[in-house]
Protein backbone atom coordinates (compact mmCIF):
# COMPACT_ATOMS: atom_id res chain seq x y z
CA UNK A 1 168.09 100.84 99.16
CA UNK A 2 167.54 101.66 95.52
CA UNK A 3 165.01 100.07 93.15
CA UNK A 4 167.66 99.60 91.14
CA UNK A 5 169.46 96.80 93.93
CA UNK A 6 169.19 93.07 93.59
CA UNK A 7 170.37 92.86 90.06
CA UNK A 8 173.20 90.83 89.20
CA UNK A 9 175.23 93.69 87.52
CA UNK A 10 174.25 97.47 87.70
CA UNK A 11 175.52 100.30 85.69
CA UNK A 12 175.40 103.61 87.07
CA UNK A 13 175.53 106.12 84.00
CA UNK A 14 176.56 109.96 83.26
CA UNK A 15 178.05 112.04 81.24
CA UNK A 16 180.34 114.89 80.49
CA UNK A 17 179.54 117.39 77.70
CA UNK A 18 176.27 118.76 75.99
CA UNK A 19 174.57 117.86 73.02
CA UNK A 20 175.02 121.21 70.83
CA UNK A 21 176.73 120.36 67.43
CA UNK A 22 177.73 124.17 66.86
CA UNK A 23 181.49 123.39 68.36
CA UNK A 24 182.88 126.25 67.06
CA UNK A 25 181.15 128.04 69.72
CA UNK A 26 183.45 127.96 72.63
CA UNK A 27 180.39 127.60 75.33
CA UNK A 28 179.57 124.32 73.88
CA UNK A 29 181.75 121.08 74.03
CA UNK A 30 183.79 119.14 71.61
CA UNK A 31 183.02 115.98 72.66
CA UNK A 32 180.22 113.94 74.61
CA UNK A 33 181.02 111.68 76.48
CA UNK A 34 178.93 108.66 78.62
CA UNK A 35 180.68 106.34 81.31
CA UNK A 36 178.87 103.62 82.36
CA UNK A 37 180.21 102.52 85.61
CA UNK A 38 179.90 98.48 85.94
CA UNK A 39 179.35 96.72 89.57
CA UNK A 40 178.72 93.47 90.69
CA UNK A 41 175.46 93.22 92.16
CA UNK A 42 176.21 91.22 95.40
CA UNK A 43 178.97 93.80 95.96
CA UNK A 44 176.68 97.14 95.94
CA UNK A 45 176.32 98.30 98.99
CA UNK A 46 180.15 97.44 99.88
CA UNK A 47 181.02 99.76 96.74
CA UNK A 48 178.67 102.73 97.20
CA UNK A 49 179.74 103.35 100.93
CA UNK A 50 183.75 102.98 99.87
CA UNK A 51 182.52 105.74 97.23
CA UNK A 52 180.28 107.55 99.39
CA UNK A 53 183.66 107.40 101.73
CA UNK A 54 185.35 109.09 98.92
CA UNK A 55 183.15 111.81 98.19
CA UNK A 56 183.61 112.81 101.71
CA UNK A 57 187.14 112.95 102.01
CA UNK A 58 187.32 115.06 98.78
CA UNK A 59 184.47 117.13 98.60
CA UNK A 60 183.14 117.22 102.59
CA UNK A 61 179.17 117.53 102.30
CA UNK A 62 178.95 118.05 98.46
CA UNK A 63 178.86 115.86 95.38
CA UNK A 64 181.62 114.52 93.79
CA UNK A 65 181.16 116.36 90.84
CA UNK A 66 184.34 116.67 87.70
CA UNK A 67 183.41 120.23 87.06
CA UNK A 68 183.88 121.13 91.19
CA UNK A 69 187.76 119.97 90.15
CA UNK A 70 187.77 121.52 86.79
CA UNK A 71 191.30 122.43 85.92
CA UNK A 72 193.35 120.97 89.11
CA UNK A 73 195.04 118.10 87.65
CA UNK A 74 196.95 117.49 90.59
CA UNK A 75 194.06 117.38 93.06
CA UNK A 76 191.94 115.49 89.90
CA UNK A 77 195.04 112.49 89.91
CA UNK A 78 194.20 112.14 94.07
CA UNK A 79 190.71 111.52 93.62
CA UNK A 80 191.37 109.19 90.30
CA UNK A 81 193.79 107.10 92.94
CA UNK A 82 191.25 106.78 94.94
CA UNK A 83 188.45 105.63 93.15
CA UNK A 84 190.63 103.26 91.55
CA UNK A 85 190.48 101.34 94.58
CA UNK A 86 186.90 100.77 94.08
CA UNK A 87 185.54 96.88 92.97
CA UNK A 88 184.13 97.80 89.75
CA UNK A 89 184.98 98.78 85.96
CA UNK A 90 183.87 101.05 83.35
CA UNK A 91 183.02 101.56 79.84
CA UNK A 92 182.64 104.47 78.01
CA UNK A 93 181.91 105.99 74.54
CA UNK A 94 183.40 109.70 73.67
CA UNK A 95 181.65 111.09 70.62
CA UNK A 96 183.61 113.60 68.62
CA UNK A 97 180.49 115.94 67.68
CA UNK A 98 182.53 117.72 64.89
CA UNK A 99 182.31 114.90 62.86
CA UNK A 100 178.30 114.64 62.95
CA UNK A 101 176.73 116.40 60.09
CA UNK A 102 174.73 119.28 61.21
CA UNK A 103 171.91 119.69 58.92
CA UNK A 104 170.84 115.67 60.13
CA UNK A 105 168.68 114.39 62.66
CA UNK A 106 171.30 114.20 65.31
CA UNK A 107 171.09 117.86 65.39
CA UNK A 108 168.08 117.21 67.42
CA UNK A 109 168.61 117.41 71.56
CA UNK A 110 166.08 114.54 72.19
CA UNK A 111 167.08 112.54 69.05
CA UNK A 112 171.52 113.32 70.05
CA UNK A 113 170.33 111.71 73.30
CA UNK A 114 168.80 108.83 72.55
CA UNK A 115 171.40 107.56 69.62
CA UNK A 116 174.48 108.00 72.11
CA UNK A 117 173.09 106.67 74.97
CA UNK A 118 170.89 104.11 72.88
CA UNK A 119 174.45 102.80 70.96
CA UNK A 120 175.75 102.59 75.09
CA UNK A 121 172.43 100.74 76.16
CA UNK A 122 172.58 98.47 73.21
CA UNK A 123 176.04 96.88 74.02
CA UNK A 124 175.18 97.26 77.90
CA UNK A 125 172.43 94.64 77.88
CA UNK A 126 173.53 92.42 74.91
CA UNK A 127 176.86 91.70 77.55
CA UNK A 128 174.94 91.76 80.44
CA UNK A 129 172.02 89.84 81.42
CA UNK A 130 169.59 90.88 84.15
CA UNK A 131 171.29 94.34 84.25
CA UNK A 132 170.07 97.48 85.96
CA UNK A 133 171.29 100.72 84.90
CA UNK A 134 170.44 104.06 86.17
CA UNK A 135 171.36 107.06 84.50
CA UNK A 136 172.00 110.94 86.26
CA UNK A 137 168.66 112.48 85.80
CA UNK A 138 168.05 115.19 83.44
CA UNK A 139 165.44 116.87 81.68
CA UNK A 140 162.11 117.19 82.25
CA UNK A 141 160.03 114.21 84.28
CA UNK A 142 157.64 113.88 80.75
CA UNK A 143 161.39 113.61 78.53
CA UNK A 144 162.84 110.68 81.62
CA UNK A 145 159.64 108.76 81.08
CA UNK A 146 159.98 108.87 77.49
CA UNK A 147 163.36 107.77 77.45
CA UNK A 148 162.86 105.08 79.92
CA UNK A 149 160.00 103.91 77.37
CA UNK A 150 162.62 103.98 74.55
CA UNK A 151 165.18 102.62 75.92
CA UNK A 152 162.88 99.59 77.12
CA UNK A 153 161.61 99.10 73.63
CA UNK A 154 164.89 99.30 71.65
CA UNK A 155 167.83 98.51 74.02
CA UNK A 156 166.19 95.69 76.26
CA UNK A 157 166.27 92.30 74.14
CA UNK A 158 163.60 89.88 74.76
CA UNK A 159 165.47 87.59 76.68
CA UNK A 160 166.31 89.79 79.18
CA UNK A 161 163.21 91.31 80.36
CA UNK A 162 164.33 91.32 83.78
CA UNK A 163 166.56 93.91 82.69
CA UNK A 164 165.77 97.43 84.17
CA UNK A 165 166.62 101.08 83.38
CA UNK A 166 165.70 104.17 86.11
CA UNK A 167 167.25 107.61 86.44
CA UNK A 168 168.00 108.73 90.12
CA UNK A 169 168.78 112.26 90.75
CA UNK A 170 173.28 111.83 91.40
CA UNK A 171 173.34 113.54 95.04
CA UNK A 172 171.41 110.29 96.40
CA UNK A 173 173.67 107.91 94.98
CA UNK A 174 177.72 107.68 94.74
CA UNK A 175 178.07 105.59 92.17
CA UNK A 176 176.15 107.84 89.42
CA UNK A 177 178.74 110.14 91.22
CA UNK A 178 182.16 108.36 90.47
CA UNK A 179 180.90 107.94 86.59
CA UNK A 180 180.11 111.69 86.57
CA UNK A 181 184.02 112.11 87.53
CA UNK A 182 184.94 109.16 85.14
CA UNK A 183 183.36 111.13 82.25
CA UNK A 184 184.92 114.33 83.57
CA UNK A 185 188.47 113.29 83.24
CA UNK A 186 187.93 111.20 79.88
CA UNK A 187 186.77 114.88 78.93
CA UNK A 188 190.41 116.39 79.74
CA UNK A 189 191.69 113.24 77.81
CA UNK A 190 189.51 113.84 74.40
CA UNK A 191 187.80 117.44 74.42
CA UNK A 192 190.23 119.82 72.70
CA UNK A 193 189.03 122.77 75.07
CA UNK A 194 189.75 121.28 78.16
CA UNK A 195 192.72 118.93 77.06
CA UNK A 196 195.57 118.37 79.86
CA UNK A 197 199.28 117.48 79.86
CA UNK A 198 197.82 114.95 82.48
CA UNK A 199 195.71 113.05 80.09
CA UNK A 200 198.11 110.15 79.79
CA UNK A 201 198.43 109.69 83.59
CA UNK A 202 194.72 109.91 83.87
CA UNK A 203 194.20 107.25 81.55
CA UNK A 204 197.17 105.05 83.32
CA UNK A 205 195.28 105.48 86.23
CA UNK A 206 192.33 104.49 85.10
CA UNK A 207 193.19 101.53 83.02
CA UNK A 208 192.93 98.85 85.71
CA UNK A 209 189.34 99.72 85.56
CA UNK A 210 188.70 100.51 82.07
CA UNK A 211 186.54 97.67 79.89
CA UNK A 212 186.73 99.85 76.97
CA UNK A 213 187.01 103.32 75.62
CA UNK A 214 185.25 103.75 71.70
CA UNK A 215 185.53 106.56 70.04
CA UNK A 216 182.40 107.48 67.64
CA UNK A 217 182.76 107.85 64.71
CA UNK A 218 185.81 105.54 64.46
CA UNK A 219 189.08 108.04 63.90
CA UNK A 220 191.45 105.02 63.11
CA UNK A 221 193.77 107.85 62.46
CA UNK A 222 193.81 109.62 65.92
CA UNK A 223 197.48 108.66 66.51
CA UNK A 224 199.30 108.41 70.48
CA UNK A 225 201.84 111.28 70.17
CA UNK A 226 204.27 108.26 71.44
CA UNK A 227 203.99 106.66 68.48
CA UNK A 228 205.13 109.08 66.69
CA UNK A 229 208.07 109.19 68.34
CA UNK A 230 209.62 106.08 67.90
CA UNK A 231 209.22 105.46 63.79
CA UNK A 232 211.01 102.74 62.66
CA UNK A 233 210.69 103.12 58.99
CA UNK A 234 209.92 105.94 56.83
CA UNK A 235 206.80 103.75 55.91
CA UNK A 236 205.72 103.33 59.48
CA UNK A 237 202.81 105.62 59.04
CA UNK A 238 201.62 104.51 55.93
CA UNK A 239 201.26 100.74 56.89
CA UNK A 240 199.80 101.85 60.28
CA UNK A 241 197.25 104.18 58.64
CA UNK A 242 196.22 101.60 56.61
CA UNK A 243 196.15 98.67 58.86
CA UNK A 244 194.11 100.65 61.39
CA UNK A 245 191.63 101.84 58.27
CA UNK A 246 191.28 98.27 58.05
CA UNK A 247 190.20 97.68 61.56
CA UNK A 248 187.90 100.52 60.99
CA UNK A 249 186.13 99.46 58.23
CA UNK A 250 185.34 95.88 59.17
CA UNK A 251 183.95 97.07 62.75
CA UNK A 252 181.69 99.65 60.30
CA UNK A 253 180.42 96.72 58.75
CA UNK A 254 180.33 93.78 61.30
CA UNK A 255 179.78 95.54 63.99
CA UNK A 256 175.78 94.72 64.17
CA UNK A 257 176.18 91.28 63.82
CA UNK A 258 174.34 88.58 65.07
CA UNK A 259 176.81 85.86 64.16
CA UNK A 260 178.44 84.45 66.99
CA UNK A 261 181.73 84.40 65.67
CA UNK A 262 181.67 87.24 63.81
CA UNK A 263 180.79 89.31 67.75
CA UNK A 264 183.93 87.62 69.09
CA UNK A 265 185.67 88.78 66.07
CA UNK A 266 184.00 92.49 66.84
CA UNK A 267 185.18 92.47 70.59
CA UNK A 268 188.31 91.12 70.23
CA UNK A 269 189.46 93.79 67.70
CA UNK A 270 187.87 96.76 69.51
CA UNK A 271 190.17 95.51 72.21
CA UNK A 272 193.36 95.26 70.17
CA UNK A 273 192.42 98.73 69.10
CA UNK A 274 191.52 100.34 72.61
CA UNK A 275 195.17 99.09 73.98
CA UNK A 276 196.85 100.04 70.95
CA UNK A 277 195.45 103.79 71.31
CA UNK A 278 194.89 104.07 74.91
CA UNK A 279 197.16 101.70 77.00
CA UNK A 280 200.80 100.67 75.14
CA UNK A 281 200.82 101.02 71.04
CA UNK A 282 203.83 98.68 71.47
CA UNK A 283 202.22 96.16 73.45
CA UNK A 284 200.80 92.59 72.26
CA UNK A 285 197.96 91.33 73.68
CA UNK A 286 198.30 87.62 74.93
CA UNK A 287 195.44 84.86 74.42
CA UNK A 288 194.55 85.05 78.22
CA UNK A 289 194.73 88.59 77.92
CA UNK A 290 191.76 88.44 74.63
CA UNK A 291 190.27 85.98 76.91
CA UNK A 292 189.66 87.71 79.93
CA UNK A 293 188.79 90.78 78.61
CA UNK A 294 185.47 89.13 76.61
CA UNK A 295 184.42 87.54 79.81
CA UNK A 296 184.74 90.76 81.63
CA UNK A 297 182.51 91.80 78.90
CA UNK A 298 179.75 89.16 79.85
CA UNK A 299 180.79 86.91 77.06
CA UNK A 300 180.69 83.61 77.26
CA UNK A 301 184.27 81.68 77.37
CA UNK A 302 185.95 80.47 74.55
CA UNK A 303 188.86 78.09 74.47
CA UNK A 304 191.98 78.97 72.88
CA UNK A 305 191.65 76.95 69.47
CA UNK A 306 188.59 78.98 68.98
CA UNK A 307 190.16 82.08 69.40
CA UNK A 308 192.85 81.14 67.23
CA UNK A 309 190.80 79.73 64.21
CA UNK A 310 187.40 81.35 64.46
CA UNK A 311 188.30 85.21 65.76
CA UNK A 312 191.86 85.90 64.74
CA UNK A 313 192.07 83.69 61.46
CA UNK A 314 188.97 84.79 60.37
CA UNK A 315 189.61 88.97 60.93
CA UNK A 316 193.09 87.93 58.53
CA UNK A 317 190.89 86.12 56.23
CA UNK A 318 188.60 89.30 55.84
CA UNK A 319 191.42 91.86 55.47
CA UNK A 320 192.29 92.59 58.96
CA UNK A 321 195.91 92.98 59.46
CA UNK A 322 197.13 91.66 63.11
CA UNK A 323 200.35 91.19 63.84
CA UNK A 324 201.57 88.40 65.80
CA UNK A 325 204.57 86.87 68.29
CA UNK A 326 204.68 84.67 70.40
CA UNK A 327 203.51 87.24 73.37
CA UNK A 328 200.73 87.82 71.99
CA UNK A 329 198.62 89.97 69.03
CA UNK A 330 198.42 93.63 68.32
CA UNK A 331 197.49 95.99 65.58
CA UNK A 332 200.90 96.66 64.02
CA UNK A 333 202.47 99.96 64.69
CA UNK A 334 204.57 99.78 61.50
CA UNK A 335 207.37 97.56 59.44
CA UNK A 336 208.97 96.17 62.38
CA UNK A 337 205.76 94.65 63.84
CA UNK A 338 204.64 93.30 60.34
CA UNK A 339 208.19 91.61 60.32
CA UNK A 340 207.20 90.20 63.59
CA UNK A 341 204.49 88.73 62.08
CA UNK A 342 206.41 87.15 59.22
CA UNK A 343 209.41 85.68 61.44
CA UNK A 344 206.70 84.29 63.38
CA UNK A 345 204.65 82.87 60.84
CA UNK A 346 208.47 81.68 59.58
CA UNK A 347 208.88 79.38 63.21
CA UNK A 348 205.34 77.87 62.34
CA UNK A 349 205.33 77.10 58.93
CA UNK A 350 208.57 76.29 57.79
CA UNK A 351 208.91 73.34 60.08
CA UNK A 352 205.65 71.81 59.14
CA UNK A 353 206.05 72.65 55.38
CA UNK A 354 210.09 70.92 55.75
CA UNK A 355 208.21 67.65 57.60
CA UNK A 356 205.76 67.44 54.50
CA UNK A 357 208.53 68.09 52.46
CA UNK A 358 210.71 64.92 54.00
CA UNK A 359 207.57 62.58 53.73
CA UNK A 360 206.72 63.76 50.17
CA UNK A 361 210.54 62.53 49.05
CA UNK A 362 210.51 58.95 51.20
CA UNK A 363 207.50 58.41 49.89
CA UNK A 364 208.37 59.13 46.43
CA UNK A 365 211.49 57.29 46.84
CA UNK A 366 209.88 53.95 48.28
CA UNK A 367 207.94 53.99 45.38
CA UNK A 368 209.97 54.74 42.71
CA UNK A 369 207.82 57.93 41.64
CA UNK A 370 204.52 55.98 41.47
CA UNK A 371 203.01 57.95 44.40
CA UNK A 372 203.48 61.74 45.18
CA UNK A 373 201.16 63.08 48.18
CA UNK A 374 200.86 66.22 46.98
CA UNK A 375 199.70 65.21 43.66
CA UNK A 376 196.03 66.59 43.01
CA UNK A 377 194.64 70.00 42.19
CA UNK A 378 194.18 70.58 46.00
CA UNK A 379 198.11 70.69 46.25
CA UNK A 380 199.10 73.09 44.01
CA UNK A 381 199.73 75.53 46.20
CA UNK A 382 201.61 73.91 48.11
CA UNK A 383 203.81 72.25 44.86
CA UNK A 384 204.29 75.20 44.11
CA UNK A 385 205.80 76.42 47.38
CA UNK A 386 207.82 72.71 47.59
CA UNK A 387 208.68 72.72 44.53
CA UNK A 388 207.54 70.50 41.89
CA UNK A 389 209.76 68.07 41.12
CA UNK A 390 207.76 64.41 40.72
CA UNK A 391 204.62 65.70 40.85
CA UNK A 392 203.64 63.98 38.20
CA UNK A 393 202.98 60.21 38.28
CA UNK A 394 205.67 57.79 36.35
CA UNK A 395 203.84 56.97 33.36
CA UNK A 396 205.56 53.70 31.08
């Protein structure tokens, strides 16, 4: 049994890539990448003997290591099949290092480390309380102990001091194992140098288990090749470009918050964004879809009205564009999802703007034109989208 058992979640956390910035050297990787595999605590030692199980089937006596499969796609999809069997879920954060300025402090091995894994960490324990997680060990036993001090002091709130971190060396547990392959095949989805033709079936394969993929920095503009494909418009790309800039920029600058709302607002749109890019561009995301994926997140539940008025509204209020239907939301794609939006705003609004419209004229009817309801500087807006005949008072 590890130190690490008894918790109520675990994450068992590795990594594919290195930390060198200088990409254009072909020995060093595009992207890093960290998978943080999630398990529920009760079911541990179920999980890490299916995995253990695993292991043996595909690799005998040896670890279940990405880089043993390397290029086999075909052997890489078998083991994938497999471990998507498993009772747990993952998260992960691929870091495009070509877009991280060279000359800055991130150029530093122990200071690389420490952001990456600290920006995992961070949204780790605010989702989770009483979480373990135990990372592939690395380094030297002075840099562990030093990491395990940082990560206690920055990544650990206060309420959560049950909360542990540990690194365990990967051949003595499975788990650390099946994230190591995790991040090994998210690498043949991102990392230019090892990219595969198999990428998309990886990532169908692994989307039953996936609580998120981010991408860091944000590349709103790292386009599915299948939406390309199927333009509807000749302005498709410029509304989508936009729209997604949007998402991008309001997760740059709300993304830290510790407004209540405003973090359902946060997790609700990194969803949208991880299905539009990773699972079905074309798909919209229904409200027990939103729903279950923030609990899976350790959020606390939220009914539907709140979703409606206090995450969606609100993201349209502060520039976010979402379109909407009646199966669901979704980042739009282009003109014909926008249009969606409108024809479905159209089914909601007209009817309740034609029913104010009907009591406005009884009313001014019954009363010869002495009272109009929407009289008032509150109504203009809507006089003006009624029309504003009576709207002023009969004066004798």
């Amino acid at each position: 049994m590890n130190t690490i058992d008894g918790a109520p979640q675990l994450a068992f956390v590795d990594e594919y890539g290195d930390s060198r910035l200088a990409t254009e050297d072909q020995s060093a990787s595009t992207y890093f990448i960290i998978t943080a595999v999630i398990v529920d605590g009760k079911n541990i030692e179920t999980v890490r003997n299916e995995a253990d199980r695993i292991r043996a089937r595909h690799f005998q006596t040896g670890e279940m290591k990405s880089s043993s499969v390397a290029g086999n796609d075909q052997r890489r999809v078998k083991i994938l099949n497999d471990l998507a069997k498993l009772d747990i879920h993952f998260y992960a954060l691929a870091v495009d290092k070509r877009e991280i300025r060279k000359d800055g402090g991130l150029a530093y091995k122990t200071s690389f480390l420490k952001f990456i894994h600290g920006a995992l960490y961070n949204t780790l324990y605010r989702r989770y309380s009483d979480l373990a997680v135990v990372a592939d060990q690395y380094g030297r036993p002075q840099f562990m102990a030093d990491f395990i001090r940082y990560v206690e002091e920055n990544s650990i709130p206060d309420l959560f001091r049950n909360s542990k971190f540990d690194f365990l060396p990967s051949d003595k547990e499975p788990l650390l194992q099946v994230a190591d392959f995790f991040a090994g095949s998210l690498g043949r989805v991102f990392d230019p140098k090892k990219s595969t033709q198999q990428a998309k079936i990886f990532l169908e394969i692994l989307e039953p288990k996936t609580l998120r993929i981010e991408e860091w920095p944000p590349k709103p503009r790292s386009i599915k090749p299948d939406i390309l494909d199927k333009a509807d418009s000749p302005h498709d790309s410029t509304i989508r470009n936009y729209c997604l800039n949007q998402a991008a920029l309001f997760l740059e600058e709300h993304s830290s918050s510790k407004i209540e709302a405003t973090q359902y607002q946060v997790e609700v749109l990194k969803h949208l964004l991880y299905v539009f890019r990773f699972v079905n561009s074309r798909k919209y995301v229904a409200t027990w879809e939103l729903k279950d994926a923030l609990a899976e997140l350790g959020l606390p539940s939220v009914d539907t009205h709140f979703l409606r008025s206090n995450v969606i509204a609100k993201l349209r209020d502060r520039g976010v564009i979402l379109a909407s239907s009646p199966q669901g939301y979704k980042l739009p794609i282009g003109v014909t999802d926008i249009r969606d939006f409108v024809e479905h705003g159209e089914r909601i609004v007209m009817p309740m703007l034609n029913r104010i419209q009907s009591a406005r004229e009884h009313i001014l009817q019954m009363t010869k034109k002495e009272v109009d309801i929407l009289n008032g500087d509150k109504y203009e807006k809507l006089r003006e989208l009624l029309g504003n005949e009576g709207t002023r008072r009969k004066t004798e």
